[in-house]
PDB file of N, CA and C in Angstrom:
ATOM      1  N   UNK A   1     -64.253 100.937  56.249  1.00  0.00           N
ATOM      2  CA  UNK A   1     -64.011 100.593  54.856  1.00  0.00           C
ATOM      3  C   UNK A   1     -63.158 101.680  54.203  1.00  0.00           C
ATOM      4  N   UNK A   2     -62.312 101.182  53.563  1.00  0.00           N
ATOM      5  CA  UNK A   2     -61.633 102.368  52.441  1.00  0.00           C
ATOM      6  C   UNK A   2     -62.322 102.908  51.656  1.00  0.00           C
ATOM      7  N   UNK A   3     -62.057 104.502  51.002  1.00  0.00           N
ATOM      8  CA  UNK A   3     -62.639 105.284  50.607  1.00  0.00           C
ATOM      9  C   UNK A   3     -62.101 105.506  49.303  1.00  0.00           C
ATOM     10  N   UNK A   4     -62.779 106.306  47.933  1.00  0.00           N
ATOM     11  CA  UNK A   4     -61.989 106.923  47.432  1.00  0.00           C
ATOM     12  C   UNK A   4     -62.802 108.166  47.061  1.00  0.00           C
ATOM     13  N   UNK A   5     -61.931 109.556  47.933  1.00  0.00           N
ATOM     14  CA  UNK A   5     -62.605 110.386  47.280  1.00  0.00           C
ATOM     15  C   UNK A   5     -64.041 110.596  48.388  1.00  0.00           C
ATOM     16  N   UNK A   6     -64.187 109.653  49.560  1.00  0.00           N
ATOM     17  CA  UNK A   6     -65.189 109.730  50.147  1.00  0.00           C
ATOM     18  C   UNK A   6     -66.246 109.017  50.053  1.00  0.00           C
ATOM     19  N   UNK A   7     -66.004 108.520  48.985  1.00  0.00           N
ATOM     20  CA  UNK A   7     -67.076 107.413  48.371  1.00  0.00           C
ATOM     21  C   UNK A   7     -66.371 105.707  48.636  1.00  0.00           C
ATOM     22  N   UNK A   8     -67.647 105.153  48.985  1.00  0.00           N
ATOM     23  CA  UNK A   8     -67.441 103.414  49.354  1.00  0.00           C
ATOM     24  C   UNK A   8     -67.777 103.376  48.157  1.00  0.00           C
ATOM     25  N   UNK A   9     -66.163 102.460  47.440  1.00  0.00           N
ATOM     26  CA  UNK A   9     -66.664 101.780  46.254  1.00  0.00           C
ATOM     27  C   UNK A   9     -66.850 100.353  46.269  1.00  0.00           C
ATOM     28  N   UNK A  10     -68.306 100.569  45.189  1.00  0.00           N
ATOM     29  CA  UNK A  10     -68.647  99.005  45.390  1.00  0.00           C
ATOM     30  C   UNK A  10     -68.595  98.777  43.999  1.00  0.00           C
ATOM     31  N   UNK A  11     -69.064  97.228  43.556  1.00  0.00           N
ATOM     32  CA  UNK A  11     -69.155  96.596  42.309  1.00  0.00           C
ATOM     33  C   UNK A  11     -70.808  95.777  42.288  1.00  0.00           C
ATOM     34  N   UNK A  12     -71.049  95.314  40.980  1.00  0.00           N
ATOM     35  CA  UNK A  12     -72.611  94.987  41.126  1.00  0.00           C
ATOM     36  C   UNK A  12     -71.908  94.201  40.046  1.00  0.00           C
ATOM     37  N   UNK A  13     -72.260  92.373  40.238  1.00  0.00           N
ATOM     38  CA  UNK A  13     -72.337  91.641  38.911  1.00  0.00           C
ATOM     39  C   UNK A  13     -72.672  90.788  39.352  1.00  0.00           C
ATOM     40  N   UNK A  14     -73.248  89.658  38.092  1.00  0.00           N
ATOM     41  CA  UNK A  14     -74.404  88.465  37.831  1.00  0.00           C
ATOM     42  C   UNK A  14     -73.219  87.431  38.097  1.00  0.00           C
ATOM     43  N   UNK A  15     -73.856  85.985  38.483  1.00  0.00           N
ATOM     44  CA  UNK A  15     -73.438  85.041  37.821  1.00  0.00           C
ATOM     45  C   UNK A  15     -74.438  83.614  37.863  1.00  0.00           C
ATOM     46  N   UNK A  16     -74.259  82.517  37.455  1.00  0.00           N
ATOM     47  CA  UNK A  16     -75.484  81.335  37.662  1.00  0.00           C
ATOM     48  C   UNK A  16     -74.319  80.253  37.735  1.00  0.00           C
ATOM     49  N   UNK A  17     -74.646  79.777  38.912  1.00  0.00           N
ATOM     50  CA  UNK A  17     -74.440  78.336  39.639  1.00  0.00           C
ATOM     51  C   UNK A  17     -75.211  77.456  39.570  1.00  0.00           C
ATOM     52  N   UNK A  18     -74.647  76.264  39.400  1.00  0.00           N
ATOM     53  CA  UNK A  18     -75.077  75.318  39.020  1.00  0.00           C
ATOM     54  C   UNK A  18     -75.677  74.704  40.565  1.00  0.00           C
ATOM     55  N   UNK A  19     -76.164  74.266  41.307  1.00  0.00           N
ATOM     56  CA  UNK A  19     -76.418  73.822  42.082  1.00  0.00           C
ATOM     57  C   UNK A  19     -77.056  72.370  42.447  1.00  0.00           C
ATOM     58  N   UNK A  20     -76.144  71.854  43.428  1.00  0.00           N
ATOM     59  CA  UNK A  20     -76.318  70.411  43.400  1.00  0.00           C
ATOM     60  C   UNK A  20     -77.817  69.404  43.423  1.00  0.00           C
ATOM     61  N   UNK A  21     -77.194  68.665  42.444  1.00  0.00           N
ATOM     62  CA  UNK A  21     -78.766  67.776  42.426  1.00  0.00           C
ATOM     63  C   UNK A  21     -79.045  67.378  43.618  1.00  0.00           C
ATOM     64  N   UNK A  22     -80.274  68.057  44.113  1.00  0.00           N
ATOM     65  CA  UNK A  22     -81.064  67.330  44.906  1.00  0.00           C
ATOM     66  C   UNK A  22     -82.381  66.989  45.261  1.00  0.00           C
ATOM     67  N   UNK A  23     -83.271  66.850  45.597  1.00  0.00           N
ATOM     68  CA  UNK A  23     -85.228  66.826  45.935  1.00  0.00           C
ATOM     69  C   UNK A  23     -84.906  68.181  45.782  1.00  0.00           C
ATOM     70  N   UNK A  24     -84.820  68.679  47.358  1.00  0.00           N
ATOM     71  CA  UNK A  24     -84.986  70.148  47.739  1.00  0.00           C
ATOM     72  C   UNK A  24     -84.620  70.568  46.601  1.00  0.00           C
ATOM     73  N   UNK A  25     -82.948  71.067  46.036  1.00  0.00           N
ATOM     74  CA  UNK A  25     -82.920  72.237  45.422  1.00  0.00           C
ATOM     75  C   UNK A  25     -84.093  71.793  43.654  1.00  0.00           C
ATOM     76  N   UNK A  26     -83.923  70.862  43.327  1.00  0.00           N
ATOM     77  CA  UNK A  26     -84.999  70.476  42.072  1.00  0.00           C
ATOM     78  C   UNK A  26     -86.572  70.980  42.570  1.00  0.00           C
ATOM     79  N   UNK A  27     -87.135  70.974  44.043  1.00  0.00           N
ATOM     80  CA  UNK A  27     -87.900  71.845  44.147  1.00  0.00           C
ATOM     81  C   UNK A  27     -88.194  73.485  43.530  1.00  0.00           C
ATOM     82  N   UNK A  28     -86.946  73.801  44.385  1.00  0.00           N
ATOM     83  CA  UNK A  28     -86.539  75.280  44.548  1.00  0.00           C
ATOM     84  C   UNK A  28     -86.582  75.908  43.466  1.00  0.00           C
ATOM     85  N   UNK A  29     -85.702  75.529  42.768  1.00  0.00           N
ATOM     86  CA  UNK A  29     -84.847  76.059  41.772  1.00  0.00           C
ATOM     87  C   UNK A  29     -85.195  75.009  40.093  1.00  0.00           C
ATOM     88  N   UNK A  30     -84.863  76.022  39.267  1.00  0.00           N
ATOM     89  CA  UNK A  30     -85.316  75.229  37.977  1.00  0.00           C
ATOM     90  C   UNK A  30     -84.007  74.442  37.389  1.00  0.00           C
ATOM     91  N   UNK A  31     -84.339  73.302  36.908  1.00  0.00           N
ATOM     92  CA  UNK A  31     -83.573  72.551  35.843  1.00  0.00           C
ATOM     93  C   UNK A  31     -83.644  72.841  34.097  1.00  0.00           C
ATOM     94  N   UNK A  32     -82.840  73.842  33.969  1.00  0.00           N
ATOM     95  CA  UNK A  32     -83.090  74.046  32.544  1.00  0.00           C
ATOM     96  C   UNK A  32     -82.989  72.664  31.989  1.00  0.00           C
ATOM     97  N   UNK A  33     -83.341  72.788  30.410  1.00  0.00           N
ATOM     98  CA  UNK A  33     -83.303  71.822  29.162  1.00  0.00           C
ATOM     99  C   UNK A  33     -81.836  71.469  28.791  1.00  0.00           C
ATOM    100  N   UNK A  34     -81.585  69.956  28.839  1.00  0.00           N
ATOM    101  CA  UNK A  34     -80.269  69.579  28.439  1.00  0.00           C
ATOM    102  C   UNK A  34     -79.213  69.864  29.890  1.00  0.00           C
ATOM    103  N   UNK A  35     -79.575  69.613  30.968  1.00  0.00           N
ATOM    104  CA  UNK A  35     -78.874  70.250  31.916  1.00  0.00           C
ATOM    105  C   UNK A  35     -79.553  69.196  33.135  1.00  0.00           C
ATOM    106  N   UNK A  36     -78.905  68.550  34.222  1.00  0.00           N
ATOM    107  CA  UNK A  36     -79.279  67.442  35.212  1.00  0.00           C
ATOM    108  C   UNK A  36     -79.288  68.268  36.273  1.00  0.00           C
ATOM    109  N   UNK A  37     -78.557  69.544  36.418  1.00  0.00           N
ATOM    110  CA  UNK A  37     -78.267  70.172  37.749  1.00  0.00           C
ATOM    111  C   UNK A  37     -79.413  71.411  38.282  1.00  0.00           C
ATOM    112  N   UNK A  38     -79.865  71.937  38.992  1.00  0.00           N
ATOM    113  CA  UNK A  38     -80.706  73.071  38.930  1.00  0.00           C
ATOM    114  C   UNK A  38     -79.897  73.784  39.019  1.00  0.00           C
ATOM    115  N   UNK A  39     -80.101  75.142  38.547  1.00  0.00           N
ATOM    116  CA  UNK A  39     -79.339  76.258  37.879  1.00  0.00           C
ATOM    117  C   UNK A  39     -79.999  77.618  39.535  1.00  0.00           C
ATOM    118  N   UNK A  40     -79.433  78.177  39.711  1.00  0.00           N
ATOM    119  CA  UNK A  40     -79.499  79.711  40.296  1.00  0.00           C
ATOM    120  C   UNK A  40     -78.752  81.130  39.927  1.00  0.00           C
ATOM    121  N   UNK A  41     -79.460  81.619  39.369  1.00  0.00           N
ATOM    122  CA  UNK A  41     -78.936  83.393  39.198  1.00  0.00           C
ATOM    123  C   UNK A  41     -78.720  83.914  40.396  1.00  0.00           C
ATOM    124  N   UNK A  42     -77.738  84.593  40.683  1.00  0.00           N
ATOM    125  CA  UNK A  42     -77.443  85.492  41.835  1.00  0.00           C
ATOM    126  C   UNK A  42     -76.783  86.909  41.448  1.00  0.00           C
ATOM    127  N   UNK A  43     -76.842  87.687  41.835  1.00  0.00           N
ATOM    128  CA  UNK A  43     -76.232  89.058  41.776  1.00  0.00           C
ATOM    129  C   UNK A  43     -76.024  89.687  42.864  1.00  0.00           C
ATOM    130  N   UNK A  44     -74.649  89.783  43.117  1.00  0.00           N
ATOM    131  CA  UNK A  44     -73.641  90.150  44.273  1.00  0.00           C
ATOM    132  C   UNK A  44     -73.365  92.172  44.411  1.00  0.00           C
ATOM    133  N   UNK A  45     -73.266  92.027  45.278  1.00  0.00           N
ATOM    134  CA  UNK A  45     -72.846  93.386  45.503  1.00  0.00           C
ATOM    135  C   UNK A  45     -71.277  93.287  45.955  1.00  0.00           C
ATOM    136  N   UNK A  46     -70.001  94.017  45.647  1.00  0.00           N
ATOM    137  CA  UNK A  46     -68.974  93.545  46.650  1.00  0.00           C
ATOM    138  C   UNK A  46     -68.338  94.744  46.634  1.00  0.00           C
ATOM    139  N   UNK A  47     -67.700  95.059  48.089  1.00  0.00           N
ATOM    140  CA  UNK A  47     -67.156  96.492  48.311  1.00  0.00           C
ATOM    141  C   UNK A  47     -65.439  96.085  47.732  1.00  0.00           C
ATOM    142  N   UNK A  48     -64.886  96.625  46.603  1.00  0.00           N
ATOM    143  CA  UNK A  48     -63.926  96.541  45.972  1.00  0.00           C
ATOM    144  C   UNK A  48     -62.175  96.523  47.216  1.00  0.00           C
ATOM    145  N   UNK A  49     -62.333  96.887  47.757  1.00  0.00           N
ATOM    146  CA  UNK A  49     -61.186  97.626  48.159  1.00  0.00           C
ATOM    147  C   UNK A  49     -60.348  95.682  49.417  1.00  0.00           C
ATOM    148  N   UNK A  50     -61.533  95.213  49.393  1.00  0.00           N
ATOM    149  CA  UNK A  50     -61.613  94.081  50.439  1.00  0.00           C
ATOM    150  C   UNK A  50     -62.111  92.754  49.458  1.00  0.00           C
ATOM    151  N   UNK A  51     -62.960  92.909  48.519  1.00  0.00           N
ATOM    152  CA  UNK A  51     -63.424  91.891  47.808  1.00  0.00           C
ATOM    153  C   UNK A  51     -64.310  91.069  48.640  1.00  0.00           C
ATOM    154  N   UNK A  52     -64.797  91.924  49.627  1.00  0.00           N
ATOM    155  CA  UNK A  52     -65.915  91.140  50.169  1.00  0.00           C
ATOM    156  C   UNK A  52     -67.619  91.562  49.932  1.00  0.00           C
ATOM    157  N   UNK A  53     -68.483  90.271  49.510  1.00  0.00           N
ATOM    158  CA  UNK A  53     -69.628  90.458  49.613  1.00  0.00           C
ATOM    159  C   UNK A  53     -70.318  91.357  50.567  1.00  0.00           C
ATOM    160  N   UNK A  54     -70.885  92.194  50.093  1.00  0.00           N
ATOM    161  CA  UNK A  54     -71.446  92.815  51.207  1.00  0.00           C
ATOM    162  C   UNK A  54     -73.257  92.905  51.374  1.00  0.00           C
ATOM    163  N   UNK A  55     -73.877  92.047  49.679  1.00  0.00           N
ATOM    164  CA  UNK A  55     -75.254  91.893  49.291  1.00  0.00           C
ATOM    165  C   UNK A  55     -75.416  90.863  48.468  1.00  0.00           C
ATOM    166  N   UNK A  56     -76.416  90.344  48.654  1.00  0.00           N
ATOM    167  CA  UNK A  56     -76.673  89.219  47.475  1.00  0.00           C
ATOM    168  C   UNK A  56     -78.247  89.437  47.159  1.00  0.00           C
ATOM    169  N   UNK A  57     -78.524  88.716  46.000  1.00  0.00           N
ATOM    170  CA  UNK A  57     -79.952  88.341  46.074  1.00  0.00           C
ATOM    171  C   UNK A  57     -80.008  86.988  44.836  1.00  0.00           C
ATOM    172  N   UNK A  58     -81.203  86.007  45.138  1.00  0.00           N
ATOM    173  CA  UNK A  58     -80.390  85.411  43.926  1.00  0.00           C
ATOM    174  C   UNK A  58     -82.144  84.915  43.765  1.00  0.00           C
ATOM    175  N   UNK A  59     -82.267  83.923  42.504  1.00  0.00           N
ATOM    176  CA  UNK A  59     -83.368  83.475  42.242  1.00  0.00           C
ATOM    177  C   UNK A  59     -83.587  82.483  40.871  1.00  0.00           C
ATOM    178  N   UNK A  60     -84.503  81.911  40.753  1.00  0.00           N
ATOM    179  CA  UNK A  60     -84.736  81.199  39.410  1.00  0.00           C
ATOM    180  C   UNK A  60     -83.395  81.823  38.328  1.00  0.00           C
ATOM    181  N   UNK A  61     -82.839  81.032  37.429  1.00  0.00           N
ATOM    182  CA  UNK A  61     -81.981  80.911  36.488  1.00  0.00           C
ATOM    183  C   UNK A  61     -82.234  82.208  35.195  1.00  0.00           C
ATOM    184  N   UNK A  62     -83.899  81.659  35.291  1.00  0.00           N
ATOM    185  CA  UNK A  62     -84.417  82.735  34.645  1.00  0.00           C
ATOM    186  C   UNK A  62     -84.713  84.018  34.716  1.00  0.00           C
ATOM    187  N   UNK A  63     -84.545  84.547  36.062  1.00  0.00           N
ATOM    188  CA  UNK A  63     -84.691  86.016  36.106  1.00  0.00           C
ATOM    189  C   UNK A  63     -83.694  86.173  35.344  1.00  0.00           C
ATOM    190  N   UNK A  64     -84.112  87.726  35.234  1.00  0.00           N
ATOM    191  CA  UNK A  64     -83.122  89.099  34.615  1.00  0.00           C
ATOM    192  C   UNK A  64     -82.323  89.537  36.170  1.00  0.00           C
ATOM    193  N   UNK A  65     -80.759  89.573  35.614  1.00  0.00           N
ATOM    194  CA  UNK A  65     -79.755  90.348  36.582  1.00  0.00           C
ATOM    195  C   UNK A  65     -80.590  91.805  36.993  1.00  0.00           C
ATOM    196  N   UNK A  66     -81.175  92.116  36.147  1.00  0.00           N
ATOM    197  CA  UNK A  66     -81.487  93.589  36.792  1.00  0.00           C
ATOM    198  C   UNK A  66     -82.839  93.607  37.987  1.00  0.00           C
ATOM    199  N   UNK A  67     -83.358  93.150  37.692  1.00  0.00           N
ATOM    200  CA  UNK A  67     -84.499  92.497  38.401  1.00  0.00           C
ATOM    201  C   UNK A  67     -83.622  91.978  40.093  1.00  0.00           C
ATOM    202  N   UNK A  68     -82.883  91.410  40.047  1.00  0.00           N
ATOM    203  CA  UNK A  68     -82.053  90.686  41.104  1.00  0.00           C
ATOM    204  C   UNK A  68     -81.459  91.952  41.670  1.00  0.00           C
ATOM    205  N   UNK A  69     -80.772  93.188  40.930  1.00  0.00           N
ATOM    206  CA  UNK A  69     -80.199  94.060  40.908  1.00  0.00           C
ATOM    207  C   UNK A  69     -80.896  94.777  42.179  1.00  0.00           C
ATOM    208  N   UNK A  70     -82.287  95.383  41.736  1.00  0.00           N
ATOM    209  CA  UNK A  70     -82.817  96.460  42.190  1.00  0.00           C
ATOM    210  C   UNK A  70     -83.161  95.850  43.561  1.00  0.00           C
ATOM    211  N   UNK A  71     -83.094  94.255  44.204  1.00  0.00           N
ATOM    212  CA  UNK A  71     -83.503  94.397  45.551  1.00  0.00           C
ATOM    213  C   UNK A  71     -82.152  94.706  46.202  1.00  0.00           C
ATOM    214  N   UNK A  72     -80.825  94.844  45.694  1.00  0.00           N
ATOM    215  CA  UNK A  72     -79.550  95.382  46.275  1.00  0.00           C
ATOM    216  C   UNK A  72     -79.476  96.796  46.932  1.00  0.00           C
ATOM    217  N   UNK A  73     -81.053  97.598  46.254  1.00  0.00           N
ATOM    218  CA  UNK A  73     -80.802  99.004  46.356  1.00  0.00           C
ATOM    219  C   UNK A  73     -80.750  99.314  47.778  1.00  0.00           C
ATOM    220  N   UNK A  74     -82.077  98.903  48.725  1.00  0.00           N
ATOM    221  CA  UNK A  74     -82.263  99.282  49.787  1.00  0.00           C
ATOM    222  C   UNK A  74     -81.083  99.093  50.521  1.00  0.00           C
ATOM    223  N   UNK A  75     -80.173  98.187  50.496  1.00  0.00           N
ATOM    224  CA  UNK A  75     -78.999  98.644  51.231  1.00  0.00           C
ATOM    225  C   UNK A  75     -77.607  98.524  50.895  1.00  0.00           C
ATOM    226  N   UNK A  76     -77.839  99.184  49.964  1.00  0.00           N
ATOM    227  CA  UNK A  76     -76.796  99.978  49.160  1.00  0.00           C
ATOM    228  C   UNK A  76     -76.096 101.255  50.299  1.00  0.00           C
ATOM    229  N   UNK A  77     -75.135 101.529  50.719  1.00  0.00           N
ATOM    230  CA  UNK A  77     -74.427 102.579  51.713  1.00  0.00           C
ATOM    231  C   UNK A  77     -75.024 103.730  50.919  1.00  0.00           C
ATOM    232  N   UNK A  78     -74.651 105.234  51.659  1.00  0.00           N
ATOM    233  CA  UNK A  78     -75.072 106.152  50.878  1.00  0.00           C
ATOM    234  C   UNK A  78     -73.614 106.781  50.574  1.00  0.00           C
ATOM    235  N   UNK A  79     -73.430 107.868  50.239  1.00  0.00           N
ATOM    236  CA  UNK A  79     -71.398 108.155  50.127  1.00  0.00           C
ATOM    237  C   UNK A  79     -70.903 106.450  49.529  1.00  0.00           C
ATOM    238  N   UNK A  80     -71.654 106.567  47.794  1.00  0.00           N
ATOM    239  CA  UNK A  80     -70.673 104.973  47.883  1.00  0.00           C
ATOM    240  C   UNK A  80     -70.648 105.486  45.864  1.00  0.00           C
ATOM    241  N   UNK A  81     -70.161 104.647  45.312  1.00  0.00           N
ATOM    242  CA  UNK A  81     -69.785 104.610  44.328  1.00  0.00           C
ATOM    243  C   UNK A  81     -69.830 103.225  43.410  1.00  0.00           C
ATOM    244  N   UNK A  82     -71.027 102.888  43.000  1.00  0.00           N
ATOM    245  CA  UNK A  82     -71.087 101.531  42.546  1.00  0.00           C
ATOM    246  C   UNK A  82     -70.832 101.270  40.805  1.00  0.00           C
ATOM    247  N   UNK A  83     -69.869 100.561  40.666  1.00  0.00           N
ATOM    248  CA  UNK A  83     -69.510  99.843  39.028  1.00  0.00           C
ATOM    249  C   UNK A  83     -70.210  98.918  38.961  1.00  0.00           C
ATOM    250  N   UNK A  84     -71.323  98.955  37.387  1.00  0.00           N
ATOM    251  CA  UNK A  84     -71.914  97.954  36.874  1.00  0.00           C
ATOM    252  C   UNK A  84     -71.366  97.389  35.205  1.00  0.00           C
ATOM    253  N   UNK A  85     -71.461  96.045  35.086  1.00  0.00           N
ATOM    254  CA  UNK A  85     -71.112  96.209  33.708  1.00  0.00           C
ATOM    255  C   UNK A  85     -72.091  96.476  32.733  1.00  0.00           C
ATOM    256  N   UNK A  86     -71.909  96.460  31.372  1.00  0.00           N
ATOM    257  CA  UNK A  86     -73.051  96.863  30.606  1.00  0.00           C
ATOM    258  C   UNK A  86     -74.680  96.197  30.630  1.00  0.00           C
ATOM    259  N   UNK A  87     -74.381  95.136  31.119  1.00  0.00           N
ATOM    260  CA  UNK A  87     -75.714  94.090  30.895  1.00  0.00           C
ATOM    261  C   UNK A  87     -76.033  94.729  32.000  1.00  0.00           C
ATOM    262  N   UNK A  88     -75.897  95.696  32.748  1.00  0.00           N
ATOM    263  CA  UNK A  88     -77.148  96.107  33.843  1.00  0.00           C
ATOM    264  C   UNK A  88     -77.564  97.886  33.271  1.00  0.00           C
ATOM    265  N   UNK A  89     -77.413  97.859  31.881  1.00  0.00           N
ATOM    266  CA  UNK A  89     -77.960  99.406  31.658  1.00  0.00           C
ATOM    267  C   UNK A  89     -79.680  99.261  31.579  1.00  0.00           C
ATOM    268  N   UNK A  90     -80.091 100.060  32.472  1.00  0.00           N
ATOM    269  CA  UNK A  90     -81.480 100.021  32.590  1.00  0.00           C
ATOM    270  C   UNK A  90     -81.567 101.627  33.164  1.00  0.00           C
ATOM    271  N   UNK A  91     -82.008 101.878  32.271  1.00  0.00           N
ATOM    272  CA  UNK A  91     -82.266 103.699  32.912  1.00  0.00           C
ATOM    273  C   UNK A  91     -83.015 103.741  34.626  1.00  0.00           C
ATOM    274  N   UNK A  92     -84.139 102.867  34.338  1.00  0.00           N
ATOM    275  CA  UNK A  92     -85.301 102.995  35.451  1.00  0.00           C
ATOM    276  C   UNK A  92     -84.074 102.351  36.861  1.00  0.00           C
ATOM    277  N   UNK A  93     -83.624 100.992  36.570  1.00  0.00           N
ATOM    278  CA  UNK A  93     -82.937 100.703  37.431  1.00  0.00           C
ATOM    279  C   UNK A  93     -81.679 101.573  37.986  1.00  0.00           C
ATOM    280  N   UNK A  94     -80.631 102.331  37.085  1.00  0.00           N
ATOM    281  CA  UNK A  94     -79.980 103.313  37.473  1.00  0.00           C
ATOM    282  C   UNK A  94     -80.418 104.569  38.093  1.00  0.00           C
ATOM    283  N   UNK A  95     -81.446 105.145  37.861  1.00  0.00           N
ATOM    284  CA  UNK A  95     -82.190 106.171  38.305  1.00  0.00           C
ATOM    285  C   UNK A  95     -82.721 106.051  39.569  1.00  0.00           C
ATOM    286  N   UNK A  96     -83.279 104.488  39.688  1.00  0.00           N
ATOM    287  CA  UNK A  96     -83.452 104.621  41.449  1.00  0.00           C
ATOM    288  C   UNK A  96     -81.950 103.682  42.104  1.00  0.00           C
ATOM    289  N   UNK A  97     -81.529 103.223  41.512  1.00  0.00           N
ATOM    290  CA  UNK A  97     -79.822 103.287  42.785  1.00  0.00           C
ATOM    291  C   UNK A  97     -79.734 104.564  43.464  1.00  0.00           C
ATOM    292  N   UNK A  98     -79.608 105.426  42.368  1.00  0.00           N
ATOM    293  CA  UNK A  98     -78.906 107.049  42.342  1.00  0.00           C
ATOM    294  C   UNK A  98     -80.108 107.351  43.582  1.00  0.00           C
ATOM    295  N   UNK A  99     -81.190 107.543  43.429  1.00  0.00           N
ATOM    296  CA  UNK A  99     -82.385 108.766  44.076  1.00  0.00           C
ATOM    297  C   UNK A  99     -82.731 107.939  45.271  1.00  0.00           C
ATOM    298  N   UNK A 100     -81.991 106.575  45.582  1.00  0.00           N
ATOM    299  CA  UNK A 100     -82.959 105.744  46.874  1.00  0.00           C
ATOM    300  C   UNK A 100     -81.520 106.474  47.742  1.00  0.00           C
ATOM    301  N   UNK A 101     -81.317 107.709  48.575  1.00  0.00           N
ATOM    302  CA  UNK A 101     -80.353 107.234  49.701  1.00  0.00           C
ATOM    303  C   UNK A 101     -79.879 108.641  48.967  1.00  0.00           C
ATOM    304  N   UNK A 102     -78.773 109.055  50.120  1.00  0.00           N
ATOM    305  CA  UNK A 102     -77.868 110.056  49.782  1.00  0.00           C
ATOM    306  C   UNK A 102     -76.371 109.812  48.775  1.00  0.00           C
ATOM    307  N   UNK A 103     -76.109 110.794  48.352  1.00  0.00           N
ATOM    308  CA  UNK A 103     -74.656 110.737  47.274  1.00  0.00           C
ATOM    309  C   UNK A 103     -74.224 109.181  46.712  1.00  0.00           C
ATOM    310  N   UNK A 104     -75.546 108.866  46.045  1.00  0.00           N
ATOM    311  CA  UNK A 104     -75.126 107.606  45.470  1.00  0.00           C
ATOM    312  C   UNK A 104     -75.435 107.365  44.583  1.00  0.00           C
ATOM    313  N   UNK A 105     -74.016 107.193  43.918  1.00  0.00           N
ATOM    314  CA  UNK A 105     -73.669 107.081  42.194  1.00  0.00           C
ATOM    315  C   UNK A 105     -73.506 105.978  41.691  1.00  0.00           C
ATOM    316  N   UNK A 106     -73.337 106.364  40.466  1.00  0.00           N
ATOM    317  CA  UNK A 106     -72.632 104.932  39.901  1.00  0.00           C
ATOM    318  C   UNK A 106     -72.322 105.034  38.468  1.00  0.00           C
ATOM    319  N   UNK A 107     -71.458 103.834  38.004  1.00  0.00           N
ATOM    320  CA  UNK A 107     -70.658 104.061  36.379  1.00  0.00           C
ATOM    321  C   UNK A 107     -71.282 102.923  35.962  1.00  0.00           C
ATOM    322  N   UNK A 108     -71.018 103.024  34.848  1.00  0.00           N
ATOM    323  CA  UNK A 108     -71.464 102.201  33.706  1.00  0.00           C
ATOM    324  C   UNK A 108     -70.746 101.825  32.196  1.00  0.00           C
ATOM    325  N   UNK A 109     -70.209 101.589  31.325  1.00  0.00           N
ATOM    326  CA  UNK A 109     -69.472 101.193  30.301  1.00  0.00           C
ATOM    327  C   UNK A 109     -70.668 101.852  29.038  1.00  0.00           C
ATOM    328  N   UNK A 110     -69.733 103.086  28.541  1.00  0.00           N
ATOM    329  CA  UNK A 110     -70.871 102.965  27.603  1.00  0.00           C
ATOM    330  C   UNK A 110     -70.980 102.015  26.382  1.00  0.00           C
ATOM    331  N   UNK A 111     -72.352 101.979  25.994  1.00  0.00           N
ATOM    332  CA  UNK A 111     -72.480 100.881  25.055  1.00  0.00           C
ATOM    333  C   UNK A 111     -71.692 101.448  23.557  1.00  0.00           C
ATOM    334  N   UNK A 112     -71.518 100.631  22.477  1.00  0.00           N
ATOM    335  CA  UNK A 112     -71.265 100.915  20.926  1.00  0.00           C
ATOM    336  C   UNK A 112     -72.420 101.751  20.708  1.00  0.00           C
ATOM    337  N   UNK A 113     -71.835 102.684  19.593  1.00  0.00           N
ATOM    338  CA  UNK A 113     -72.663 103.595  19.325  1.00  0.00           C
ATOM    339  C   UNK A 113     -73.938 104.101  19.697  1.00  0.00           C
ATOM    340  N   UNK A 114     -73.776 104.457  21.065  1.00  0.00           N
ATOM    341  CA  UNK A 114     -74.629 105.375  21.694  1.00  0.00           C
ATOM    342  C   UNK A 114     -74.378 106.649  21.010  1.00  0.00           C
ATOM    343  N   UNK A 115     -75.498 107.373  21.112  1.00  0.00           N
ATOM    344  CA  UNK A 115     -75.588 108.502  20.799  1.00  0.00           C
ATOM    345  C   UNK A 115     -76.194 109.287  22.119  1.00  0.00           C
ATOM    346  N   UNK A 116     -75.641 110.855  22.440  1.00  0.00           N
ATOM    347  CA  UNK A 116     -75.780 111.603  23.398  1.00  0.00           C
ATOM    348  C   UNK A 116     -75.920 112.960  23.062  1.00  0.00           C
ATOM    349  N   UNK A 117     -76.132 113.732  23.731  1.00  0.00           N
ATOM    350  CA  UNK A 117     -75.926 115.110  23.848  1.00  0.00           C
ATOM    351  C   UNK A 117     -75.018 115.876  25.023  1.00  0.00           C
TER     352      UNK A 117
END
């Protein structure tokens, strides 16, 4: 994989698919209100440099992305460099990306008026 800096950069983002009516997936998966199709949340991991998936996890419509997020950690590379957008600021969830594995970081967008030191 290409590097930058030594670091595998990756990317972390949400999205929800609609998924085709069927028994099974109307089992599986929920049919929100006003909506015929069952719905799935997924959150991808993808190593930037190739644009290929390299993690998924996905689940009910209704989870939280971050929730989906944190089963990405365990194999997350170590020497890697992961971009999230803002809807995944979660201290607890950033804190263990970083501490599960060696030299592994990650960015974030800061929010409007944050305040810091």
């Amino acid at each position: 994989m290409p590097q930058w800096n030594g670091l595998t950069l990756l990317s972390v983002d949400g999205v929800v698919y609609r998924a085709p009516d069927s028994e099974a997936n109307n089992e599986a998966f929920t049919v929100p209100q006003n909506t015929q199709y069952p719905q799935v949340r997924m959150v991808c991991q993808i190593e930037l440099s190739s644009h290929l998936t390299t993690a998924s996890a996905f689940d009910y419509y209704t989870v939280n992305e971050m929730i989906l997020a944190e089963k990405l950690i365990d194999t997350t590379p170590g020497n890697s460099l992961t971009l999230f957008d803002k809807g995944f600021y979660s201290l607890g969830l950033l804190h263990q990306w970083q501490s599960t594995g060696a030299e592994r970081h990650w960015l974030i967008p800061l929010k409007k008026n944050v305040q810091y030191e």
